[in-house]
C-alpha atoms as a PDB file:
ATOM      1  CA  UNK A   1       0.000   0.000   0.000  1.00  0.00           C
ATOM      2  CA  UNK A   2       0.985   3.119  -1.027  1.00  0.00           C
ATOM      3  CA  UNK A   3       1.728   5.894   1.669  1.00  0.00           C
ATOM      4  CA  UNK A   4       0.677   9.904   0.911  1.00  0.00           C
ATOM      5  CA  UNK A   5       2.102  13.208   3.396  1.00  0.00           C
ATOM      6  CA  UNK A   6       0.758  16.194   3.421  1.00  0.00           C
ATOM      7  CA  UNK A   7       0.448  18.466   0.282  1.00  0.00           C
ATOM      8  CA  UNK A   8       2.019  21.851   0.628  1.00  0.00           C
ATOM      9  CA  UNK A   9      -1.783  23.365   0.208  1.00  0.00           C
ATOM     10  CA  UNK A  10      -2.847  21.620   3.159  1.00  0.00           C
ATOM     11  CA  UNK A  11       0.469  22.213   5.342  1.00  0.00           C
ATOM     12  CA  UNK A  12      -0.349  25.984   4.746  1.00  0.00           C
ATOM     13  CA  UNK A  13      -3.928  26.149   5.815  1.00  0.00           C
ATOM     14  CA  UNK A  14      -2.710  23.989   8.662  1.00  0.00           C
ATOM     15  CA  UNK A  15      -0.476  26.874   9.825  1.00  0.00           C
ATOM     16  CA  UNK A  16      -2.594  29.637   9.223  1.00  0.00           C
ATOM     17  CA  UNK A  17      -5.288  27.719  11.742  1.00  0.00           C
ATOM     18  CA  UNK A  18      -2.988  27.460  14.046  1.00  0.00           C
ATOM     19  CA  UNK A  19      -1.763  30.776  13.697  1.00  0.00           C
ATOM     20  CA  UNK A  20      -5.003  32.705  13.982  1.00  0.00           C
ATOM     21  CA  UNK A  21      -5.834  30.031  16.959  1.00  0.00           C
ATOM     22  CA  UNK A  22      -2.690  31.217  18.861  1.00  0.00           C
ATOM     23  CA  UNK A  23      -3.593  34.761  18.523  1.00  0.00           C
ATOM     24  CA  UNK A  24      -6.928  34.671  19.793  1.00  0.00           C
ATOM     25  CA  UNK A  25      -5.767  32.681  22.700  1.00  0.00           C
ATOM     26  CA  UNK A  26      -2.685  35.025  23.297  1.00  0.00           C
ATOM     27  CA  UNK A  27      -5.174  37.967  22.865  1.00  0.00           C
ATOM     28  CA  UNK A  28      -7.701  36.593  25.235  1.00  0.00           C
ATOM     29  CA  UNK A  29      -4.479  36.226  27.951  1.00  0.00           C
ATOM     30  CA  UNK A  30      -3.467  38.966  27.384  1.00  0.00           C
ATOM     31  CA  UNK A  31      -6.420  40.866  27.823  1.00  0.00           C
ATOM     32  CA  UNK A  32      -7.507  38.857  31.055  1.00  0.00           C
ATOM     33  CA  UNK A  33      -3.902  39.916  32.524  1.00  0.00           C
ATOM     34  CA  UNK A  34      -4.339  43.082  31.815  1.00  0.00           C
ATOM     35  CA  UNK A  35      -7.819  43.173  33.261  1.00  0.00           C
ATOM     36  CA  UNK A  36      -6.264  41.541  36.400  1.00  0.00           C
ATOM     37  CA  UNK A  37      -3.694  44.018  36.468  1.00  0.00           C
ATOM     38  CA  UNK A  38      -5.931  47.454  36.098  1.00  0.00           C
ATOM     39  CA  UNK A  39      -8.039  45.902  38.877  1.00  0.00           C
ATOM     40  CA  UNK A  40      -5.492  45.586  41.046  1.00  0.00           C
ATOM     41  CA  UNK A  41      -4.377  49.177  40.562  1.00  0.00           C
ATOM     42  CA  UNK A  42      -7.627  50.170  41.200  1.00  0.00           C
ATOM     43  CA  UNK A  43      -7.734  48.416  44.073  1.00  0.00           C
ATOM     44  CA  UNK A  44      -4.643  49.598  45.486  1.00  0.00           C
ATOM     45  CA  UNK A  45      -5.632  53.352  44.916  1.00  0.00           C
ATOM     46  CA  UNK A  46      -8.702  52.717  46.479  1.00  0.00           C
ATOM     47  CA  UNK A  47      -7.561  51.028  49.707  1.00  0.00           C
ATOM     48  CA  UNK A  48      -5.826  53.494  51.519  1.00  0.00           C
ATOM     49  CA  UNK A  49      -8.788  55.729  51.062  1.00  0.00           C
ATOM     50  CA  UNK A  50     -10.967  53.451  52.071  1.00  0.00           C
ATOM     51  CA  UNK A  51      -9.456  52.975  55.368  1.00  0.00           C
ATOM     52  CA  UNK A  52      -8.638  56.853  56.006  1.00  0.00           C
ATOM     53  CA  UNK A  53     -12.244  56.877  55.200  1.00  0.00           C
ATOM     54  CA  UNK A  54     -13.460  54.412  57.752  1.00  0.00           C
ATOM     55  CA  UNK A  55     -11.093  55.734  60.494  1.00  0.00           C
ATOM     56  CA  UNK A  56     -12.340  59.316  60.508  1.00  0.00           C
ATOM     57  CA  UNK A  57     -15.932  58.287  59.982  1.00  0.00           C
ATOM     58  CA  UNK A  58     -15.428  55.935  63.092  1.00  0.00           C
ATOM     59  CA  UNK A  59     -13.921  59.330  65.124  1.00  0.00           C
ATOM     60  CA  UNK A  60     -16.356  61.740  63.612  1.00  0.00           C
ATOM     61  CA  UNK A  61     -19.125  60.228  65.216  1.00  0.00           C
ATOM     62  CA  UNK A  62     -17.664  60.260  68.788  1.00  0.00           C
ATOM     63  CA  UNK A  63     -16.745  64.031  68.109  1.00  0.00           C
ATOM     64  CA  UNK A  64     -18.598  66.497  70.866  1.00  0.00           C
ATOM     65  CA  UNK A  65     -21.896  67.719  69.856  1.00  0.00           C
ATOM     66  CA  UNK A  66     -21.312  70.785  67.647  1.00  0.00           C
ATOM     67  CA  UNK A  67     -17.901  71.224  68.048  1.00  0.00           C
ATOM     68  CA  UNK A  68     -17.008  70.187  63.572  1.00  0.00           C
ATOM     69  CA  UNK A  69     -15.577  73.328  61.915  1.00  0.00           C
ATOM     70  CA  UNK A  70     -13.563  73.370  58.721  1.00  0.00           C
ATOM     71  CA  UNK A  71     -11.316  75.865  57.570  1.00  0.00           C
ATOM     72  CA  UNK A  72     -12.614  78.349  54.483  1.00  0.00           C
ATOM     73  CA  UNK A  73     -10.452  76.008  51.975  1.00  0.00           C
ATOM     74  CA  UNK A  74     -12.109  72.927  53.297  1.00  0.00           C
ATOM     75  CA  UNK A  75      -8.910  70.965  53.288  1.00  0.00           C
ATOM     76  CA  UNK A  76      -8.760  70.563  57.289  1.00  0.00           C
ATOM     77  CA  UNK A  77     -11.664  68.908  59.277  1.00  0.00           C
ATOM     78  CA  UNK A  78     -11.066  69.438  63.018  1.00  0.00           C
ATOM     79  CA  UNK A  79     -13.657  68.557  66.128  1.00  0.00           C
ATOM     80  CA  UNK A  80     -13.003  67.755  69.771  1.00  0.00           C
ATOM     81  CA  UNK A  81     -13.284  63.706  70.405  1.00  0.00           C
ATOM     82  CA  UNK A  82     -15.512  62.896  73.345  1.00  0.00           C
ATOM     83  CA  UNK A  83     -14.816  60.406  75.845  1.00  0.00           C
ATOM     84  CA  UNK A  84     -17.590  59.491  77.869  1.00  0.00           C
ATOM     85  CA  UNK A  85     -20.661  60.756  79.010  1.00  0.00           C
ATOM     86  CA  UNK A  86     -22.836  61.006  82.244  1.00  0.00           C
ATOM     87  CA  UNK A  87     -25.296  63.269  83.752  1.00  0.00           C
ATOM     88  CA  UNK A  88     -23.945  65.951  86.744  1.00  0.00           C
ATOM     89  CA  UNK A  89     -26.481  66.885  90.120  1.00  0.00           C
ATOM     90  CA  UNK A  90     -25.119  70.533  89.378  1.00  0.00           C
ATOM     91  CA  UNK A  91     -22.732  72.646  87.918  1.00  0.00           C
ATOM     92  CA  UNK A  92     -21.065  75.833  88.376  1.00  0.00           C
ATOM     93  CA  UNK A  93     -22.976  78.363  85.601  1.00  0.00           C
ATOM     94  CA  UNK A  94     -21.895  82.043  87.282  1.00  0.00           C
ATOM     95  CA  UNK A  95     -18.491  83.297  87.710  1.00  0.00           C
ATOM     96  CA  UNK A  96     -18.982  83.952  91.508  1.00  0.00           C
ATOM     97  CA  UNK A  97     -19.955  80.007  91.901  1.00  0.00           C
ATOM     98  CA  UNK A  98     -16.878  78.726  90.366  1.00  0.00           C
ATOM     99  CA  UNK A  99     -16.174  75.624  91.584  1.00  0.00           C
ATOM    100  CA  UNK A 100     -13.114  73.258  91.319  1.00  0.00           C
ATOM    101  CA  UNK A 101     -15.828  69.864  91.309  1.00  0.00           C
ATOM    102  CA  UNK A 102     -19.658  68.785  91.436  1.00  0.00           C
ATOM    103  CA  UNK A 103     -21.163  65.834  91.940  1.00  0.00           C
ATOM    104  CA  UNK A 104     -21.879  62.919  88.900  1.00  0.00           C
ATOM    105  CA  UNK A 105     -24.015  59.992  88.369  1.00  0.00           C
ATOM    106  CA  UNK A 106     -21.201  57.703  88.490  1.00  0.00           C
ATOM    107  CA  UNK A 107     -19.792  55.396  85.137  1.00  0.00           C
ATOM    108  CA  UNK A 108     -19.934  51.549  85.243  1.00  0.00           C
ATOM    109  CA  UNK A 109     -16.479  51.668  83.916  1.00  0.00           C
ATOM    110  CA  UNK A 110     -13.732  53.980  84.383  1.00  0.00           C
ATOM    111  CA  UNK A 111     -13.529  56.775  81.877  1.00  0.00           C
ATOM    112  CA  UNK A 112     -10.618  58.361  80.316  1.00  0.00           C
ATOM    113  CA  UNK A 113      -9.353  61.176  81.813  1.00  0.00           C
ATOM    114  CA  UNK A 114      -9.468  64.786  79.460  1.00  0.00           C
ATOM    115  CA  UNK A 115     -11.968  68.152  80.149  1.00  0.00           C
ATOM    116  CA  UNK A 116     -15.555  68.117  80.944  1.00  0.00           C
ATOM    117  CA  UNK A 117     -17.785  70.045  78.555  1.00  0.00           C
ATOM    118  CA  UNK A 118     -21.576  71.418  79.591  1.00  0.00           C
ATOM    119  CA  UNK A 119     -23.720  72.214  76.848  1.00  0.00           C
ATOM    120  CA  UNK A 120     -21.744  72.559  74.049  1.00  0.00           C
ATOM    121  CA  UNK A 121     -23.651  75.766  72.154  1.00  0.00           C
ATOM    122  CA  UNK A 122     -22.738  78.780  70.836  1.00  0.00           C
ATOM    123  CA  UNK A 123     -23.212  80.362  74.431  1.00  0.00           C
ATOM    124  CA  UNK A 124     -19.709  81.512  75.105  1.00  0.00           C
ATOM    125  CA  UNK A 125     -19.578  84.526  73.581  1.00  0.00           C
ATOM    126  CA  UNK A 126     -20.566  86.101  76.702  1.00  0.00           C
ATOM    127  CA  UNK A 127     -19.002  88.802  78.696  1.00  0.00           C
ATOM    128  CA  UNK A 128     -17.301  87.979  81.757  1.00  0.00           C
ATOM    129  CA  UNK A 129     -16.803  91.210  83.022  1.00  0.00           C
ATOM    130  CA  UNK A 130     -20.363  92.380  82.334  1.00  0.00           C
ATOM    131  CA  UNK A 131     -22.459  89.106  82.576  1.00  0.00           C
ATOM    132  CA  UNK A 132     -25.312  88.651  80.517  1.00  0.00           C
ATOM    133  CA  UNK A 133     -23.543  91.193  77.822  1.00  0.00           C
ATOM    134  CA  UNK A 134     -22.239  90.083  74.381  1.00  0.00           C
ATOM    135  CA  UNK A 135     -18.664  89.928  74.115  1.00  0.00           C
ATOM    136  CA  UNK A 136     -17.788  92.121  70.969  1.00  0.00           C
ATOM    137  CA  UNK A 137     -13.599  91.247  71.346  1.00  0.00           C
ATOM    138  CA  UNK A 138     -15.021  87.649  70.272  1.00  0.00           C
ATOM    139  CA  UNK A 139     -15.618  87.117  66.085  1.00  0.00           C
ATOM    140  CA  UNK A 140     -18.708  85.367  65.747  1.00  0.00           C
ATOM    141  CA  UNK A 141     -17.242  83.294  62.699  1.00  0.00           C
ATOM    142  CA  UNK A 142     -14.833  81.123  65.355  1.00  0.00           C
ATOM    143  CA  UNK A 143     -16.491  78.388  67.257  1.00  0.00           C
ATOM    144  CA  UNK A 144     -16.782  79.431  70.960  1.00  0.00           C
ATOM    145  CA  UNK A 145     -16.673  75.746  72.282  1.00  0.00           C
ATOM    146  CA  UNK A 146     -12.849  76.009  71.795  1.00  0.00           C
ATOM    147  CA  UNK A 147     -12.090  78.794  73.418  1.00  0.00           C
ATOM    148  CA  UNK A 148     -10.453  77.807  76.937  1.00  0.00           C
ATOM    149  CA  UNK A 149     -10.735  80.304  79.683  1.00  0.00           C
ATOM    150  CA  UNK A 150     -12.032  80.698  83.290  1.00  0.00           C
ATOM    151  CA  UNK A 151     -15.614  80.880  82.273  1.00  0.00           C
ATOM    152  CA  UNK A 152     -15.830  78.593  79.155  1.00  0.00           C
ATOM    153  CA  UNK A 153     -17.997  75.786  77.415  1.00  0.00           C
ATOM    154  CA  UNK A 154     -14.581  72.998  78.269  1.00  0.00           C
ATOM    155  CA  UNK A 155     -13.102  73.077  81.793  1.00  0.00           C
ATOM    156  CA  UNK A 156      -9.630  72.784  82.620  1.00  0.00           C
ATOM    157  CA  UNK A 157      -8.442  68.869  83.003  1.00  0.00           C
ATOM    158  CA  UNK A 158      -9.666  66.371  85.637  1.00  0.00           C
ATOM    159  CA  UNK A 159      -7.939  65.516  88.510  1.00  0.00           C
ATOM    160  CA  UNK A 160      -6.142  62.583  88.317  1.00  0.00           C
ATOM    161  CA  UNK A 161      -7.388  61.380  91.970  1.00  0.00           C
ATOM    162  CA  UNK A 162     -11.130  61.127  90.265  1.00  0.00           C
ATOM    163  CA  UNK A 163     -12.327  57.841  90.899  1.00  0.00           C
ATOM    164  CA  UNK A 164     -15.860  58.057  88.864  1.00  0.00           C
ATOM    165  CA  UNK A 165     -17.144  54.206  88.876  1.00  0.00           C
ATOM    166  CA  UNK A 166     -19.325  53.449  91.534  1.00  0.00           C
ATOM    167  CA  UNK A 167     -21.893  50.852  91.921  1.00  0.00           C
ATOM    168  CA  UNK A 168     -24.611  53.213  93.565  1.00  0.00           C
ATOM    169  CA  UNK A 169     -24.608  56.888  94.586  1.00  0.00           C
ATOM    170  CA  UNK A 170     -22.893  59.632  93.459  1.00  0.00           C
ATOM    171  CA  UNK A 171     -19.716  60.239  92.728  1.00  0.00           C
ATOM    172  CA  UNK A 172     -17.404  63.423  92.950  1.00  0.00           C
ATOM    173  CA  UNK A 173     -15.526  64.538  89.935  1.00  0.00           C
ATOM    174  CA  UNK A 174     -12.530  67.028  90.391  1.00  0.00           C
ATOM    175  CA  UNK A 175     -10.689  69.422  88.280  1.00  0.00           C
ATOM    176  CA  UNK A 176      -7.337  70.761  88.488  1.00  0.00           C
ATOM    177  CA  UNK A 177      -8.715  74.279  88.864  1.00  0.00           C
ATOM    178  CA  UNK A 178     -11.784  76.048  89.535  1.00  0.00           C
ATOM    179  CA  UNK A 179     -13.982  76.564  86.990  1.00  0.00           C
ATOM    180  CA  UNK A 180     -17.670  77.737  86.094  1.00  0.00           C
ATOM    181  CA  UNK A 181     -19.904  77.045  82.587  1.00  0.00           C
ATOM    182  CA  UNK A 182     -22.124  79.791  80.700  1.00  0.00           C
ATOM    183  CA  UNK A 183     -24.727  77.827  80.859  1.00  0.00           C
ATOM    184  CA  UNK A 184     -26.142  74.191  82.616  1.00  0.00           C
ATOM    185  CA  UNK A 185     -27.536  71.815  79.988  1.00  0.00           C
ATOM    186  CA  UNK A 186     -31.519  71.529  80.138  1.00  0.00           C
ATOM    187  CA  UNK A 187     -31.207  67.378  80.546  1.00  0.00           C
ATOM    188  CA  UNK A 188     -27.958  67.807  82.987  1.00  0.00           C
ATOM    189  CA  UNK A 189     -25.403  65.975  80.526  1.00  0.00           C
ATOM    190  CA  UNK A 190     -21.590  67.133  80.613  1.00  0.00           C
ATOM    191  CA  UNK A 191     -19.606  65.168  78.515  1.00  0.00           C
ATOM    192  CA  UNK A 192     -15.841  64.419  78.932  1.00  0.00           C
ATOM    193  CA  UNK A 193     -13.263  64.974  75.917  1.00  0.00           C
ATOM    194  CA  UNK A 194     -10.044  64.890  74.707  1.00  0.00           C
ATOM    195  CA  UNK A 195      -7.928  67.849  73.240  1.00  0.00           C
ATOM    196  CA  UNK A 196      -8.665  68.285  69.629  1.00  0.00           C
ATOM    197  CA  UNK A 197      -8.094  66.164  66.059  1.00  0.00           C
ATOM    198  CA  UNK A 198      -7.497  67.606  62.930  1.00  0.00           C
ATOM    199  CA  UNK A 199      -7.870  65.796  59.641  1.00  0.00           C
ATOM    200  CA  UNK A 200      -5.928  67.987  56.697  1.00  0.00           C
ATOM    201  CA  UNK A 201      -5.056  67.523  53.121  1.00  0.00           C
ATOM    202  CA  UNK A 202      -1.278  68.521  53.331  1.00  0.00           C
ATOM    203  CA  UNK A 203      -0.394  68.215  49.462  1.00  0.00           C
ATOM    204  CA  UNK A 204      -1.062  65.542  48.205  1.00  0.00           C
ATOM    205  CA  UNK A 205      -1.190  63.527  51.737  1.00  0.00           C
ATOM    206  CA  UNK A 206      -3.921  63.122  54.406  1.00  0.00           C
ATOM    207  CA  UNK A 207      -3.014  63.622  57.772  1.00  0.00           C
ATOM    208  CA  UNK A 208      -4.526  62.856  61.347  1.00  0.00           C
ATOM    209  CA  UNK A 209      -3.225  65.821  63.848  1.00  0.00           C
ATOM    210  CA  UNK A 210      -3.730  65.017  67.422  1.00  0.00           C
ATOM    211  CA  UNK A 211      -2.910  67.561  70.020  1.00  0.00           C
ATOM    212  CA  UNK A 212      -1.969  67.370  73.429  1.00  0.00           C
ATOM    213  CA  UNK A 213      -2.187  69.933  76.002  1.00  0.00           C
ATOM    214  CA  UNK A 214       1.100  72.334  76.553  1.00  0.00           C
ATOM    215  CA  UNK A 215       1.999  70.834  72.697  1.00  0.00           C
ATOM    216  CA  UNK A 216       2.186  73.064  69.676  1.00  0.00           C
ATOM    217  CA  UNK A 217      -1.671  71.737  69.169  1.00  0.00           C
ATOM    218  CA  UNK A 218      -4.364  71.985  71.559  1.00  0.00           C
ATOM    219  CA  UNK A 219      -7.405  74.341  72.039  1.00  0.00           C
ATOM    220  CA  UNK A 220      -7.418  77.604  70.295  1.00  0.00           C
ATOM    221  CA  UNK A 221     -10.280  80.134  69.207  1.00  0.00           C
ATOM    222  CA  UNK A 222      -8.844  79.859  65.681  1.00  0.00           C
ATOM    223  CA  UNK A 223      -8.501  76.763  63.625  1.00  0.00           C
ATOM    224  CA  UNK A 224      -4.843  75.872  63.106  1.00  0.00           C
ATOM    225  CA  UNK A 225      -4.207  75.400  59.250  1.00  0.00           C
ATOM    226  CA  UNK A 226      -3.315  72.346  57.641  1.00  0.00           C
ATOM    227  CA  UNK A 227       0.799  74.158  57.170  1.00  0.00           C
ATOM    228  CA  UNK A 228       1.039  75.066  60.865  1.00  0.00           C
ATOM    229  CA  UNK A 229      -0.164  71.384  62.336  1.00  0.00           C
ATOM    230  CA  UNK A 230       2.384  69.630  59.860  1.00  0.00           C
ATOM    231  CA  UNK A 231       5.296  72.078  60.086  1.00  0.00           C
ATOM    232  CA  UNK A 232       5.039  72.054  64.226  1.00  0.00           C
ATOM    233  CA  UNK A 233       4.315  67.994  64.796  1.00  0.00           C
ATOM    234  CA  UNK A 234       5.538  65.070  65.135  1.00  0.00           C
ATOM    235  CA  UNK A 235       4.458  61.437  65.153  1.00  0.00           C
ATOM    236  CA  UNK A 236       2.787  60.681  67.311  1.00  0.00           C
ATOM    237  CA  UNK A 237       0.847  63.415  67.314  1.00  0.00           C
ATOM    238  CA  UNK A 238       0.968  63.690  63.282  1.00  0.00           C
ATOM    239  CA  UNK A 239       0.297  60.824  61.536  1.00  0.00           C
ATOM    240  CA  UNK A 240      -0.094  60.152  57.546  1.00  0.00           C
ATOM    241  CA  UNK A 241      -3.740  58.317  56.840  1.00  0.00           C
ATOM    242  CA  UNK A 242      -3.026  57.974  53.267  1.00  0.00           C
ATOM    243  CA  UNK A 243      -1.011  58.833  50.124  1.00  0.00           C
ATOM    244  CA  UNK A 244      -1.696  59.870  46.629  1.00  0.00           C
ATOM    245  CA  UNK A 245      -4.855  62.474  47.827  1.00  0.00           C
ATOM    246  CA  UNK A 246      -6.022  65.252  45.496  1.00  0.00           C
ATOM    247  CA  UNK A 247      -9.020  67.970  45.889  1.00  0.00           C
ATOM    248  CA  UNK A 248     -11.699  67.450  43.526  1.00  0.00           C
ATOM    249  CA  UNK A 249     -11.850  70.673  41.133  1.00  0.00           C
ATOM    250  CA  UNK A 250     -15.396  71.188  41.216  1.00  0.00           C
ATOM    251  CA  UNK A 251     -15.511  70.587  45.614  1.00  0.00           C
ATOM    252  CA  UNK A 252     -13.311  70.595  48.595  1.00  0.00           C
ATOM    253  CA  UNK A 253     -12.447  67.591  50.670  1.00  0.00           C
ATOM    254  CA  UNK A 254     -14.484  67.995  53.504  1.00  0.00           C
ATOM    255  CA  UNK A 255     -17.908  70.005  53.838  1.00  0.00           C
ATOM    256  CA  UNK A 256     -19.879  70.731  56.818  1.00  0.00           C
ATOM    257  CA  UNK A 257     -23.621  70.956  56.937  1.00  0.00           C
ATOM    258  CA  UNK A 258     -25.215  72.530  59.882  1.00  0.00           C
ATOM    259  CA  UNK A 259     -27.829  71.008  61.708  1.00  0.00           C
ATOM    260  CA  UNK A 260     -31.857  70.841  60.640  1.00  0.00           C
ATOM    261  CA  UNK A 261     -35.092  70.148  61.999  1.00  0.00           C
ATOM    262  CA  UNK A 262     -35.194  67.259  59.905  1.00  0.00           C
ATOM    263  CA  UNK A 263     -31.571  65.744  60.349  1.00  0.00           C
ATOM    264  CA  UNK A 264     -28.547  65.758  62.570  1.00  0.00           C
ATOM    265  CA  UNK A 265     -25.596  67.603  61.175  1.00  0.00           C
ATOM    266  CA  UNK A 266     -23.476  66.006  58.142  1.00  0.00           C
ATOM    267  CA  UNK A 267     -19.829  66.029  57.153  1.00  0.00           C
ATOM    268  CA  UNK A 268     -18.619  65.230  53.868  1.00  0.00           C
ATOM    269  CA  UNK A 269     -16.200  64.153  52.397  1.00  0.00           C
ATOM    270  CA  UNK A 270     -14.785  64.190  48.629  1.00  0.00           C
ATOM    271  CA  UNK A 271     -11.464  62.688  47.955  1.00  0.00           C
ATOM    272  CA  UNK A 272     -10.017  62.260  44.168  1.00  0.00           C
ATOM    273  CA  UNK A 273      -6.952  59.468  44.497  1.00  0.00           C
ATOM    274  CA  UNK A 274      -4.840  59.434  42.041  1.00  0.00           C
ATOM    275  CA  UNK A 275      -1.591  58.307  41.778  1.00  0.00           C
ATOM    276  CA  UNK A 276       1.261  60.711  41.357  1.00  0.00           C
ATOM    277  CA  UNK A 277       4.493  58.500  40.248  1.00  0.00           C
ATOM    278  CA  UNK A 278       2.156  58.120  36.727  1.00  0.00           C
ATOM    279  CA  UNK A 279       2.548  61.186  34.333  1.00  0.00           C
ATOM    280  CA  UNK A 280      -0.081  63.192  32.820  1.00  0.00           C
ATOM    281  CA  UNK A 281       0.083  61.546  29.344  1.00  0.00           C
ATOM    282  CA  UNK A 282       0.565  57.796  31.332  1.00  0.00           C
ATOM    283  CA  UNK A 283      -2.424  56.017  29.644  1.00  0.00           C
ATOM    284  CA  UNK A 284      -2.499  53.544  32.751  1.00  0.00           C
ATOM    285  CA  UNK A 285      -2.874  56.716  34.959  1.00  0.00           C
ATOM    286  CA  UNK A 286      -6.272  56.802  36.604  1.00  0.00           C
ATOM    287  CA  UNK A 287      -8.220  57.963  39.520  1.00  0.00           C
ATOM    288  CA  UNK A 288     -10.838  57.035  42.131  1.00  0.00           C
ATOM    289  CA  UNK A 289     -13.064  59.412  43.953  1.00  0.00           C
ATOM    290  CA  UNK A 290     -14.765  58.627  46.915  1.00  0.00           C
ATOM    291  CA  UNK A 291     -17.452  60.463  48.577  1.00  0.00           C
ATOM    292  CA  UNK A 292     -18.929  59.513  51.748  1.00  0.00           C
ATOM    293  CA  UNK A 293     -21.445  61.518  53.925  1.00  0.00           C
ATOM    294  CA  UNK A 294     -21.384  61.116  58.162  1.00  0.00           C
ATOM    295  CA  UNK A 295     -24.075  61.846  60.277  1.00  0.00           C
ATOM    296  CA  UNK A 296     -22.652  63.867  63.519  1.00  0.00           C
ATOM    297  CA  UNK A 297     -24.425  64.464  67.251  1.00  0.00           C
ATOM    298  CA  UNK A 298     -25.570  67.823  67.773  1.00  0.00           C
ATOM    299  CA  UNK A 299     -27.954  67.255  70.743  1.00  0.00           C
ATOM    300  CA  UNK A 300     -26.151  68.984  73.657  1.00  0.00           C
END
């Protein structure tokens, strides 16, 4: 019997299947990879945000009632964290009654030590000297609840001797000097709280700004700005959230929406990410932006 091979005809169209067969497949790869690979790129943008994001939302909502402000650029976010919480017998509200303690419904558990803060309003803006007058030396554009002083909305710090659990009565809470409030909260809550937090854009970095008293951060009429807190801290009170952080150009990165009938007050936020080791004209470059919207105590 006669034996046949391949004609060159056939070996051709043989080659040319296989050809076009190995592109498609090499294509599809490809394509898959590179899928694979934009995703993770995404993903890595996306993940530091996404924790920056969860840690200041986390914070936010602890903050004291009323005591968000954000600077006119938007690119700093800074409140006062509270503590714990309790309800006081009574309270030292004139400057002849200034006391150096009163007496608390005690905790179940210890709380942290900080300040106590009564009714956390816009009622500081009152004279001392002349009681019951307005005081003009204060702008009514910076948030009163951070100005410290002898007759203020925050006391000075506790005493560290407090010992506020207690498994019935009363207990009595002391501060290191004596102190009186503007004004007694209508459901007798006082809150304890730490010194401030700022959150700032500082180029193209987020940063969480702690402050601690007698630092270069702590209470002040006037919000610090973003330049200040970086150029005057260290970790641990400065400490970088996450990289690669850009403003939107049509919004700032945080917004602050007052209070309403209908809603508690709500901070925004609206971060781009992009990352900047990619040029311009980098086709791969891309970005992310994440907005998020927190819902903030204001009840005194």
């Amino acid at each position: 019997m006669s034996q046949r091979g391949f004609t060159l005809i056939e070996l051709i169209v043989v080659i040319t299947l296989l050809s076009v067969i190995s592109l498609v497949t090499v294509s599809f790869i490809g394509s898959t990879m590179q899928g694979f690979a934009d995703l993770t790129r995404r993903d890595q943008l996306s993940a530091a945000a996404r924790v920056a994001v969860d840690r200041m939302t986390r914070e936010i909502r602890n903050a004291l009632p009323n005591s968000i402000r954000i600077n006119a650029a938007g690119t700093c976010l800074e409140f006062i964290p509270a503590l714990a919480a309790s309800r006081y017998d009574s309270v030292p509200v004139t400057v002849s009654s200034a006391a150096s303690s009163f007496s608390s419904v005690p905790f179940a558990e210890e709380p942290e030590r900080g300040r106590v803060a009564v009714y956390p309003l816009d009622t500081n803006r009152q004279d001392e000297v002349n009681p019951g007058g307005d005081d003009i030396g204060r702008s009514s554009d910076l948030n009163p609840i951070y100005d410290l002083d002898s007759w203020s909305i925050i006391s000075p710090l506790m005493s560290a001797s407090n010992a506020l659990a207690s498994a019935t009565g009363s207990v009595t809470l002391n501060l290191t000097a004596a102190h009186s409030f503007p004004a007694g909260s209508p459901s007798y809550r006082y809150f304890i709280v730490d010194e401030p937090v700022s959150f700032c854009l500082v180029g193209t970095d987020l940063y969480r700004f702690q402050g601690e008293d007698g630092s270069a951060y702590s209470f002040a009429e006037s919000q610090p700005t973003a330049a200040t807190l970086y150029a005057n801290l260290v970790e641990p009170q400065r400490i970088l959230l996450a990289s690669d952080i850009v403003s939107p150009v049509d919004n700032s990165p945080f917004r602050y929406l007052e209070a309403t009938l209908q809603r508690n007050g709500l901070v925004l936020f609206d971060l781009l990410v992009e990352d900047q080791e990619l040029g311009v004209a980098d086709q791969t470059r891309e970005n992310i932006r994440v907005q998020f919207e927190v819902q903030v105590k204001n009840a005194p």
